[in-house]
C-alpha atoms as a PDB file:
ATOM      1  CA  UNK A   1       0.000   0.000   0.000  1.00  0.00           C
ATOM      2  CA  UNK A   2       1.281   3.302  -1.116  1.00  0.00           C
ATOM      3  CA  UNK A   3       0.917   6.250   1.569  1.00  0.00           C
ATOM      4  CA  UNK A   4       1.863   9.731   1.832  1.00  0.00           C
ATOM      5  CA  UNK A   5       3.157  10.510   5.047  1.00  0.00           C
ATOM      6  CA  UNK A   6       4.700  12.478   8.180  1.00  0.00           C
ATOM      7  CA  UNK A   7       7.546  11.171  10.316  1.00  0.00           C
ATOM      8  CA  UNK A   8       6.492  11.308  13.876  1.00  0.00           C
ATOM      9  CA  UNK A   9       8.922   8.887  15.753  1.00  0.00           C
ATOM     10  CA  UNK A  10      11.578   6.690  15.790  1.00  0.00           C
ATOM     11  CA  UNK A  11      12.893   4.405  17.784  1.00  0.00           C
ATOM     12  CA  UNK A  12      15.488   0.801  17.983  1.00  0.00           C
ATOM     13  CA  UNK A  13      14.248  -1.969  17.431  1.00  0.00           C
ATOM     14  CA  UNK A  14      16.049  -5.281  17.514  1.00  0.00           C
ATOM     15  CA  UNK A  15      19.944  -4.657  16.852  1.00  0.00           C
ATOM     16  CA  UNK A  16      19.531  -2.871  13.302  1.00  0.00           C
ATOM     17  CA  UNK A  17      16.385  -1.873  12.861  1.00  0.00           C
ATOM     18  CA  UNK A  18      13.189   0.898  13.977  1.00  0.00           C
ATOM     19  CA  UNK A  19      10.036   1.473  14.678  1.00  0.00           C
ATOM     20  CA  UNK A  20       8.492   4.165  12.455  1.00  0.00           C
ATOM     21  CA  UNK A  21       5.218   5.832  13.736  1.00  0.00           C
ATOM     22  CA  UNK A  22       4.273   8.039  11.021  1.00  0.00           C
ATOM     23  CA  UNK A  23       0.729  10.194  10.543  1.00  0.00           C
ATOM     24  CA  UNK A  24      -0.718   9.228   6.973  1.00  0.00           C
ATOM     25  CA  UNK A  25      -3.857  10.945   5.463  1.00  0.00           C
ATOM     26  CA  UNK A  26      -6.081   7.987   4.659  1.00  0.00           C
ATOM     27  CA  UNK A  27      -5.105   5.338   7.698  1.00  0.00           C
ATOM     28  CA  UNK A  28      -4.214   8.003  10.446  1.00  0.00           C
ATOM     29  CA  UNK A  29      -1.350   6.591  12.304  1.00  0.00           C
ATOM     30  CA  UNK A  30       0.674   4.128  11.520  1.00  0.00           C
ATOM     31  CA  UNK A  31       3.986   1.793  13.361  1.00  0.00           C
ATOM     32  CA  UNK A  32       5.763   0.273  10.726  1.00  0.00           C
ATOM     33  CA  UNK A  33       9.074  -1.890  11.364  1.00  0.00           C
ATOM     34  CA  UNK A  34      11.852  -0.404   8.953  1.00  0.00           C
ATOM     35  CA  UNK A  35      14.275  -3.653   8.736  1.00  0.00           C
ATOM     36  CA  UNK A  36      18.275  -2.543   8.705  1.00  0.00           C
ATOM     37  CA  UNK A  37      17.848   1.247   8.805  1.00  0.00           C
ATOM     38  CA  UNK A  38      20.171   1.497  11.792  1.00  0.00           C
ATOM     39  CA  UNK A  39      22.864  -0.119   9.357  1.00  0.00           C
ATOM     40  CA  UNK A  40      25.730   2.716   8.185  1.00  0.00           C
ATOM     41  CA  UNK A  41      24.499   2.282   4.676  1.00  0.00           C
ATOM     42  CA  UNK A  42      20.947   1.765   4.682  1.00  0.00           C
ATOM     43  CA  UNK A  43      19.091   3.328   2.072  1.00  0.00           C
ATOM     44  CA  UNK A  44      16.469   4.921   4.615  1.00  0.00           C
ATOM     45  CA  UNK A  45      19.574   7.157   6.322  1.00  0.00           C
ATOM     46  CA  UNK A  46      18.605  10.816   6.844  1.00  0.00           C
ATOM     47  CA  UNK A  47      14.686  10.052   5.083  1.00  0.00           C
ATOM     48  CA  UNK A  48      12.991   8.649   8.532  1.00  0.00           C
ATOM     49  CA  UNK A  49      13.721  11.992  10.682  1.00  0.00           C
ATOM     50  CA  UNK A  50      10.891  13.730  12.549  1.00  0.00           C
ATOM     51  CA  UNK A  51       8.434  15.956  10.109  1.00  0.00           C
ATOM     52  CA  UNK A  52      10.124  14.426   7.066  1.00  0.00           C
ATOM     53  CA  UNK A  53       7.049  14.457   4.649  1.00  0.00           C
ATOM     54  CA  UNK A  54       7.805  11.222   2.568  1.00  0.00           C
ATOM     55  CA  UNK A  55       6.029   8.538   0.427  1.00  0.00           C
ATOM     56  CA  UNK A  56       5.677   4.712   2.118  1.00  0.00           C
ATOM     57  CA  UNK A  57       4.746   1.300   0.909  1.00  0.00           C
ATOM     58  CA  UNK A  58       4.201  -0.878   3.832  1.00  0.00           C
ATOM     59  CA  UNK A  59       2.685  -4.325   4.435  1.00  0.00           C
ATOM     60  CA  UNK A  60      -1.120  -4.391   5.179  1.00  0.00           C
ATOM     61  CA  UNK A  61      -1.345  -6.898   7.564  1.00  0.00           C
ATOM     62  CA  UNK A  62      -1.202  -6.659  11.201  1.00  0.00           C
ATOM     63  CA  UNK A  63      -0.884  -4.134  13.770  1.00  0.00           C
ATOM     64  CA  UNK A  64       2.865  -3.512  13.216  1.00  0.00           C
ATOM     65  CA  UNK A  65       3.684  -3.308   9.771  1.00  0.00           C
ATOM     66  CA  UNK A  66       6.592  -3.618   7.345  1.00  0.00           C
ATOM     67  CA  UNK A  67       8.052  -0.936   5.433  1.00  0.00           C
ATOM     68  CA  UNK A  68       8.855  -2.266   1.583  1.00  0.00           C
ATOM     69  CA  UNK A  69      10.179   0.800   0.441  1.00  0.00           C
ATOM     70  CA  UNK A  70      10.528   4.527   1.091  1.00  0.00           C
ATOM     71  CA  UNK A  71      10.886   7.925  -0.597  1.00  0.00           C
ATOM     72  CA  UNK A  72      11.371  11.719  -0.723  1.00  0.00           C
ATOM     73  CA  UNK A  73       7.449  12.799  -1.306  1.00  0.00           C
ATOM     74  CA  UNK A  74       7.000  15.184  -4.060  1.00  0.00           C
ATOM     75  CA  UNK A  75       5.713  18.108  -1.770  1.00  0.00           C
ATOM     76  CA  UNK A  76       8.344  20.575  -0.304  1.00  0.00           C
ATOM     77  CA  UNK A  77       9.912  19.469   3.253  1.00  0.00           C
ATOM     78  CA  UNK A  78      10.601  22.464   5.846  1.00  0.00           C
ATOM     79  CA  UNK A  79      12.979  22.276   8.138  1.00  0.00           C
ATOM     80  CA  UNK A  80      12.104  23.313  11.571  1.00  0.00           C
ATOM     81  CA  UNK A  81      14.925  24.869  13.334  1.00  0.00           C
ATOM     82  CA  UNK A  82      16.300  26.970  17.071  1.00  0.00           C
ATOM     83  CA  UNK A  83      13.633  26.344  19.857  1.00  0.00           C
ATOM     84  CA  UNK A  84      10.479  25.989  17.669  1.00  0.00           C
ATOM     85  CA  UNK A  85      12.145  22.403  16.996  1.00  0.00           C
ATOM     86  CA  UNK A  86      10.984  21.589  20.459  1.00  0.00           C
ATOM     87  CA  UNK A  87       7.059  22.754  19.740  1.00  0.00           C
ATOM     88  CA  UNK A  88       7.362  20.336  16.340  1.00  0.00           C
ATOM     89  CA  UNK A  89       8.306  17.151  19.116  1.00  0.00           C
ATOM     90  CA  UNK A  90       5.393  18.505  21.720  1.00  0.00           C
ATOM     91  CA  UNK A  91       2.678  18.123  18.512  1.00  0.00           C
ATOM     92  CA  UNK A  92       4.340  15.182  17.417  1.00  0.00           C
ATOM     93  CA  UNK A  93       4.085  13.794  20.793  1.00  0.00           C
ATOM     94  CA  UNK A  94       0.336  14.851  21.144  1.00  0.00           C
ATOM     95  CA  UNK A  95      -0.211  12.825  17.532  1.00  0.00           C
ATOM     96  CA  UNK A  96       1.304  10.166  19.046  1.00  0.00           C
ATOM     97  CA  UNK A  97      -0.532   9.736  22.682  1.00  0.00           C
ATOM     98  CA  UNK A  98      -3.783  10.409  21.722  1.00  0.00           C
ATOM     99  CA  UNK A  99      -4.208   9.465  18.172  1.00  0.00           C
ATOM    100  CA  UNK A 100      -5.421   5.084  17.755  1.00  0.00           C
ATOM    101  CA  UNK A 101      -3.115   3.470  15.993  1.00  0.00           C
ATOM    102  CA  UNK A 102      -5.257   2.994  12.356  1.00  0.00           C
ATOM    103  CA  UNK A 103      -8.030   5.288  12.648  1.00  0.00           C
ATOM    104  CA  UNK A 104      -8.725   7.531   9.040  1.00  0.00           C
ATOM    105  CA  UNK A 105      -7.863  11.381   9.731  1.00  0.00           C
ATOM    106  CA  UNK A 106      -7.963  13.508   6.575  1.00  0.00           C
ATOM    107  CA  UNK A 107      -8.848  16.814   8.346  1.00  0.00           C
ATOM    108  CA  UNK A 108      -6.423  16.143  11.256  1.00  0.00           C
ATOM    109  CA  UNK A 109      -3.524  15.326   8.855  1.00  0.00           C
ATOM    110  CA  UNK A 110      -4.218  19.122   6.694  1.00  0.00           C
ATOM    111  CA  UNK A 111      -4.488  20.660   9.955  1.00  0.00           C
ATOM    112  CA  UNK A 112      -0.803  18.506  11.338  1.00  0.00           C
ATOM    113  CA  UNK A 113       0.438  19.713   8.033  1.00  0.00           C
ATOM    114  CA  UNK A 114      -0.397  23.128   8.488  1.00  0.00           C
ATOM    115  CA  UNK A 115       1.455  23.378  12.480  1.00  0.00           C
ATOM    116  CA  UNK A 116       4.334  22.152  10.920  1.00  0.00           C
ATOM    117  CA  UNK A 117       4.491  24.437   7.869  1.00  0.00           C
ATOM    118  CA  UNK A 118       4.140  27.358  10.361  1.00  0.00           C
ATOM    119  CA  UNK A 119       6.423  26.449  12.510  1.00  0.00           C
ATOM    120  CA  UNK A 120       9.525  25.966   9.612  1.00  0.00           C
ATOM    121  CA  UNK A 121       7.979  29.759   7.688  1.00  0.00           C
ATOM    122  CA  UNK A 122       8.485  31.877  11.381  1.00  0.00           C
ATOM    123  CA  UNK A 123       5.458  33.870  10.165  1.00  0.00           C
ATOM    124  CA  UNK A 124       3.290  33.618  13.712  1.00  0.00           C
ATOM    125  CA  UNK A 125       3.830  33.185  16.380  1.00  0.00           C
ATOM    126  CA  UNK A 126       4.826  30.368  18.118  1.00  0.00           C
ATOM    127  CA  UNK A 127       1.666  30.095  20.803  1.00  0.00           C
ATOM    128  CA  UNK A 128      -0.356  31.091  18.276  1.00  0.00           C
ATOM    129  CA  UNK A 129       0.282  28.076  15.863  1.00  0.00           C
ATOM    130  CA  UNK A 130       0.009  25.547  18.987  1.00  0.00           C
ATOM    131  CA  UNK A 131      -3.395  27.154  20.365  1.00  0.00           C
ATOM    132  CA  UNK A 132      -4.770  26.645  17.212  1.00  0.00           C
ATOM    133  CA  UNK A 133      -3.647  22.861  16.884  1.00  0.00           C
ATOM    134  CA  UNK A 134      -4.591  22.400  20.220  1.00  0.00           C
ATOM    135  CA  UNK A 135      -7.954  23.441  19.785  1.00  0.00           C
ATOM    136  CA  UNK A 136      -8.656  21.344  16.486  1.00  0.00           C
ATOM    137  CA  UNK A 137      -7.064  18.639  17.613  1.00  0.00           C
ATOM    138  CA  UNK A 138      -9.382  18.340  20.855  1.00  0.00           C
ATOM    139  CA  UNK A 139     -11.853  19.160  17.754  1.00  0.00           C
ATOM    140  CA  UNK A 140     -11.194  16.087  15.919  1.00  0.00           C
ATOM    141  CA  UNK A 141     -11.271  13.708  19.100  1.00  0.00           C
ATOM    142  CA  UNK A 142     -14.923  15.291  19.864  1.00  0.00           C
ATOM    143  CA  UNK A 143     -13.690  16.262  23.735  1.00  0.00           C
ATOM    144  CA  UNK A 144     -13.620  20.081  23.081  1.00  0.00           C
ATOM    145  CA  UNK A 145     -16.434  21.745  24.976  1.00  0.00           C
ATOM    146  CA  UNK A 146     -18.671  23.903  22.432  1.00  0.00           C
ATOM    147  CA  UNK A 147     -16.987  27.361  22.679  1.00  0.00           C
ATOM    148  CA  UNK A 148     -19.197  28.477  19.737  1.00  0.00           C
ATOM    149  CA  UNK A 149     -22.240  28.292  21.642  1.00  0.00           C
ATOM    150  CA  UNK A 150     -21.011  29.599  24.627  1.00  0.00           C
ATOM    151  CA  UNK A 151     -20.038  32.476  22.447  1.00  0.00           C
ATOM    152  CA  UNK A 152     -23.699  33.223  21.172  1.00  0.00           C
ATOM    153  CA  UNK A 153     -24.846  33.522  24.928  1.00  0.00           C
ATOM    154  CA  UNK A 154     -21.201  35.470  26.206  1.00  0.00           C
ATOM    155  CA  UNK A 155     -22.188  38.297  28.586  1.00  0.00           C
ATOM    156  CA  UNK A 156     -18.734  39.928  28.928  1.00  0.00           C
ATOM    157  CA  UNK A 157     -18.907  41.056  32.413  1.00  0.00           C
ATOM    158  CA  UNK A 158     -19.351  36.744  33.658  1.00  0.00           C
ATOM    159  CA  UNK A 159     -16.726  34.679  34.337  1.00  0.00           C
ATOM    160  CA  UNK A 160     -16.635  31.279  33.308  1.00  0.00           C
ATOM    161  CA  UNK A 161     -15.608  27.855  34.252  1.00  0.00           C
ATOM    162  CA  UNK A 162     -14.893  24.906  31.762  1.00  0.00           C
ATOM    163  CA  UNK A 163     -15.595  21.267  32.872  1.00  0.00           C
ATOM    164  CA  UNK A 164     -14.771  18.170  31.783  1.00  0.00           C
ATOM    165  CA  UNK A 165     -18.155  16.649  30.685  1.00  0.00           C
ATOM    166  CA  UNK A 166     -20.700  19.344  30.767  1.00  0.00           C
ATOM    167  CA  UNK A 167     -19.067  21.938  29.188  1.00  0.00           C
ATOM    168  CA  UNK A 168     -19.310  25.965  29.872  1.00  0.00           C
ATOM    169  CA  UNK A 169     -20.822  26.864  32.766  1.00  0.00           C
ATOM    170  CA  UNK A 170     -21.132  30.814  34.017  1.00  0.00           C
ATOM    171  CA  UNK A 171     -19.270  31.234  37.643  1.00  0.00           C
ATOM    172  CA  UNK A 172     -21.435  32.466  40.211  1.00  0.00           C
ATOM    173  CA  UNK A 173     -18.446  34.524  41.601  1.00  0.00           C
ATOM    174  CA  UNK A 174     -19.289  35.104  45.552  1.00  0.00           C
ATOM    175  CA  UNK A 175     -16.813  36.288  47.932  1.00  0.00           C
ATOM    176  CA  UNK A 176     -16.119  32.358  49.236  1.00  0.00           C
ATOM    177  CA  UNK A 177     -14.926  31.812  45.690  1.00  0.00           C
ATOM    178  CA  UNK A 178     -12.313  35.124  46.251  1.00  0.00           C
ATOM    179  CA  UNK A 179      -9.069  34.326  47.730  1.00  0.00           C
ATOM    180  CA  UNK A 180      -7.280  37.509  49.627  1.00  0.00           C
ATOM    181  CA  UNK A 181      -5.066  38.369  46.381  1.00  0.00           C
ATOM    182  CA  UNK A 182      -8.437  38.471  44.306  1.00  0.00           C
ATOM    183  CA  UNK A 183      -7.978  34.707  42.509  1.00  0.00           C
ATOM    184  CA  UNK A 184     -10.029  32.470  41.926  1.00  0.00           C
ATOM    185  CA  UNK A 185     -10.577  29.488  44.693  1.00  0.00           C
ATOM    186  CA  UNK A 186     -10.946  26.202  43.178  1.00  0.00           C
ATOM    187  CA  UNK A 187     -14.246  24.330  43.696  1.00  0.00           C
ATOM    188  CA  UNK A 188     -16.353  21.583  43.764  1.00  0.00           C
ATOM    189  CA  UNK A 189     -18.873  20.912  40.614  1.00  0.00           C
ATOM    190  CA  UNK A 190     -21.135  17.663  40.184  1.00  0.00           C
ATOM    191  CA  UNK A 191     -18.286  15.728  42.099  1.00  0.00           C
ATOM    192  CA  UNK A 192     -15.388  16.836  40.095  1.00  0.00           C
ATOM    193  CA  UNK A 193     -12.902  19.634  41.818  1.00  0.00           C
ATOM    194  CA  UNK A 194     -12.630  22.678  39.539  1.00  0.00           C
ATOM    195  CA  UNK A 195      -9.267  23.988  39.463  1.00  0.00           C
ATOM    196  CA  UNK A 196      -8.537  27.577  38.928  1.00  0.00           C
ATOM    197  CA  UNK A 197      -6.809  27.239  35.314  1.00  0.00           C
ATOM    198  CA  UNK A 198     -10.693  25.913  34.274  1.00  0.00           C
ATOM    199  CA  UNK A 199     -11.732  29.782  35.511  1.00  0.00           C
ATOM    200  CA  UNK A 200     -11.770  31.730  31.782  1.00  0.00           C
ATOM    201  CA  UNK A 201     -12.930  34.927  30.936  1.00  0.00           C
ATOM    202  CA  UNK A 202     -15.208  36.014  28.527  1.00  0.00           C
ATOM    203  CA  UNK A 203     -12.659  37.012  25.766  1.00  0.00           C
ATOM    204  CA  UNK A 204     -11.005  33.090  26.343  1.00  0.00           C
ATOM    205  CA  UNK A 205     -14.289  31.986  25.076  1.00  0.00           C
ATOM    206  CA  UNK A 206     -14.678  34.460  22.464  1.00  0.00           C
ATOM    207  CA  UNK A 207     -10.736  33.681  21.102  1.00  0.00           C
ATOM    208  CA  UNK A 208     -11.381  30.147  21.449  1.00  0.00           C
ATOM    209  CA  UNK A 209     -14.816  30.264  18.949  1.00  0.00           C
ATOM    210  CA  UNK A 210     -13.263  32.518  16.678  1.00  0.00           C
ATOM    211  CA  UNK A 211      -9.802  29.991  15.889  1.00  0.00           C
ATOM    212  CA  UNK A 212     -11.656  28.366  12.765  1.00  0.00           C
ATOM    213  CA  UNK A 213     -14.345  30.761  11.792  1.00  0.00           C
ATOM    214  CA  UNK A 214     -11.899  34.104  12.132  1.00  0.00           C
ATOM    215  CA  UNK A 215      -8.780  33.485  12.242  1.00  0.00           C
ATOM    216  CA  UNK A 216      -7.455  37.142  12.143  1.00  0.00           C
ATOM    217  CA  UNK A 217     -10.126  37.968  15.366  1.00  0.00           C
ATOM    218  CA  UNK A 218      -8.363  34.628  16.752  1.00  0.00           C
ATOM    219  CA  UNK A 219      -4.885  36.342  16.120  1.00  0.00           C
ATOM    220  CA  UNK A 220      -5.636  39.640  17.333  1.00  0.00           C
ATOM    221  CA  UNK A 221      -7.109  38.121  20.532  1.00  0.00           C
ATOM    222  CA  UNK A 222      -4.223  36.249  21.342  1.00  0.00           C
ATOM    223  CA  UNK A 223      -1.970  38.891  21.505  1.00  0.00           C
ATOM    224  CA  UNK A 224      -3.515  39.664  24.855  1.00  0.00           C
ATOM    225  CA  UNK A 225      -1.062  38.566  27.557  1.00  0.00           C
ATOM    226  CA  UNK A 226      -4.527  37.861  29.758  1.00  0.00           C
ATOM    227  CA  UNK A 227      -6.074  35.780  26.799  1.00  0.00           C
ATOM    228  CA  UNK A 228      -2.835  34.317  25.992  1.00  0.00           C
ATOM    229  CA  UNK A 229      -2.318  32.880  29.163  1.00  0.00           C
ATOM    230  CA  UNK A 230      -6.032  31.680  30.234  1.00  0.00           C
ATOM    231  CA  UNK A 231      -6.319  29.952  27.134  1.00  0.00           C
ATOM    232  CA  UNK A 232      -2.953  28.222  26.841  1.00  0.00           C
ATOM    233  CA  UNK A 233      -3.697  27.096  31.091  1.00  0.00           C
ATOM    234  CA  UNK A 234      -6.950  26.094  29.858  1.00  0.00           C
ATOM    235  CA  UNK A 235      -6.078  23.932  26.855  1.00  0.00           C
ATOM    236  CA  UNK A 236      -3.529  21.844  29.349  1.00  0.00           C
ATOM    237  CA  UNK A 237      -5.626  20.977  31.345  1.00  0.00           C
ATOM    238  CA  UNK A 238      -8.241  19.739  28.652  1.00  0.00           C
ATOM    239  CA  UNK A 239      -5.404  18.014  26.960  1.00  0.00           C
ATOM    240  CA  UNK A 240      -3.926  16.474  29.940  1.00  0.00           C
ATOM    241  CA  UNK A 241      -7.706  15.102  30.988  1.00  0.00           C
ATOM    242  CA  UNK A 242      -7.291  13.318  28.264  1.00  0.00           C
ATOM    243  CA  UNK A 243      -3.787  11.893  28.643  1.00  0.00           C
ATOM    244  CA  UNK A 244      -4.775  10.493  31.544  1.00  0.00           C
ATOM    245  CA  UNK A 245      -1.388   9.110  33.516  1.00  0.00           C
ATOM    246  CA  UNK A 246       0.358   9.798  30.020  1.00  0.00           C
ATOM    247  CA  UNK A 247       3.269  12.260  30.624  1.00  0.00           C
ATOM    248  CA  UNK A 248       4.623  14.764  28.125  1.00  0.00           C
ATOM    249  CA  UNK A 249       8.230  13.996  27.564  1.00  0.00           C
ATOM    250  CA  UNK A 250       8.677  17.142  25.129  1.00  0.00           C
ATOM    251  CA  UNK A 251       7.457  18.981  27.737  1.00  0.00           C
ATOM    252  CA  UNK A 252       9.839  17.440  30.595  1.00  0.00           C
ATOM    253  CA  UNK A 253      12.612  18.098  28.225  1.00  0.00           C
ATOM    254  CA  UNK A 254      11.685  21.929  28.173  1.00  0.00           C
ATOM    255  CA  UNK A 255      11.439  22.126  32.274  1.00  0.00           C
ATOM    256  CA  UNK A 256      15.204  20.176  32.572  1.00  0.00           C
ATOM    257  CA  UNK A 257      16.502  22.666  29.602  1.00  0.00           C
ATOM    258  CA  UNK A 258      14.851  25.675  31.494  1.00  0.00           C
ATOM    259  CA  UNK A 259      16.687  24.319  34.866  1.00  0.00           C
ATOM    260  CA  UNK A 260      19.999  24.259  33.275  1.00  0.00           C
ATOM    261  CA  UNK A 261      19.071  27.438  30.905  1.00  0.00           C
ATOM    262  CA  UNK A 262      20.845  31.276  31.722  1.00  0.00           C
ATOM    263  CA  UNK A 263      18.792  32.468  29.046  1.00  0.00           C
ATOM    264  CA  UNK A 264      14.990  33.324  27.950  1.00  0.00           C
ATOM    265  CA  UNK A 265      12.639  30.431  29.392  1.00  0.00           C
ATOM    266  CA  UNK A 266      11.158  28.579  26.886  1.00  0.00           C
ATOM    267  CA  UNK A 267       7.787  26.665  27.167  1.00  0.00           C
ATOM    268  CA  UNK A 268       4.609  25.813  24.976  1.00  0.00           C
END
């Protein structure tokens, strides 16, 4: 079966061979076992790197499959280089954690194509590109809470707090919910403890709508430290509902090289 495709992962396997996970258009993800490309002259040297967009033929049967043959795809590669290398391995990661192995994802693939694109051309911003991956990709697995509607009804002078499984819901703020600084408390709904990155204001929700429908309101919105912030806390704790135990190693990697790091702090 012939595949067009996006290098996620690799890793050893056996004493001269990977493990391939790449992100194809028609079968979603994919493992495939690439047989001698740890060998010094193996033909697949340099071609199965991270966000190399190549062409695959691969066995069809079972869950791991073999690679039969490999190739430059006839679309343009960009490199991703400096720190925005590290945002390419935290969506690659994210593909790879909460995708199923075999599952069809057309839209998810164009909109995987498009982080990566933006992330090699430097033209937004970094936290721009990821909010806007985030968000579809929560999308696509159907566990994003309906900003749009929440939208329709905003009243700008509520807060809000996002749930897990019933969405939106306006905060009731009363002086129990006030801690001495002015936050937030966190609180109890239906069971489930509300933590105070779930707290959003009303522009959150309005940014949040507006990533597919307007992308330059989206944009402009985001440039608002406030909004910037609320929406990036909120979207990490969506994602991370949904990652269960599952820790981010890209992330991990940013906290050790922020511990060891004299310089500007980086993070996603």
């Amino acid at each position: 079966m012939l595949n067009s495709c996006y290098v996620l992962h690799t890793y050893p396997w056996k004493e001269t061979s990977l493990i391939v996970e790449v992100l194809t258009k028609h079968e979603g993800r994919v493992a495939l076992v690439a047989k001698g490309a740890r060998r010094p002259r193996s033909i697949y040297r340099g071609l199965l790197q991270p966000f190399n967009r190549i062409t695959v033929r691969y066995s069809s049967k079972g869950s791991l499959k073999s690679l039969i043959s490999a190739e430059w795809d006839a679309s343009e590669n960009f490199p991703i280089i400096g720190n925005r290398l590290f945002s390419g391995f935290y969506v690659n990661e994210l593909m790879i954690k909460l995708l199923k192995k075999n599952y069809p994802c057309t839209n998810l693939f164009e909109e995987y194509e498009r982080a990566i694109i933006s992330l090699a051309n430097h033209i937004l911003p970094v936290d721009v590109i990821l909010r806007r991956f985030e968000i579809y990709l929560l999308f696509w697995l159907g566990v994003l809470p309906d900003f749009q509607i929440a939208f329709e009804k905003l009243d700008s002078e509520k807060m809000f707090f996002v749930t897990f499984k019933d969405g939106i819901k306006i905060l009731n703020i009363t002086n129990e919910f006030i801690t001495k600084d002015g936050k937030l408390k966190s609180r109890v709904y239906s069971n489930d403890l509300i933590y105070q990155d779930q707290f959003v204001s009303a522009d959150t929700i309005k940014a949040i709508a507006s990533c597919e429908i307007n992308p330059s309101e989206f944009l402009l919105l985001l440039s608002d430290f406030k909004v910037s912030k609320e929406t990036k806390k909120l979207l990490r704790i969506l994602i991370g509902y949904q990652l269960g135990r599952l820790d981010l190693n890209s992330r991990k990697l940013i906290m050790d090289l922020n511990f060891f790091s004299k310089t500007r702090k980086m993070e996603f």
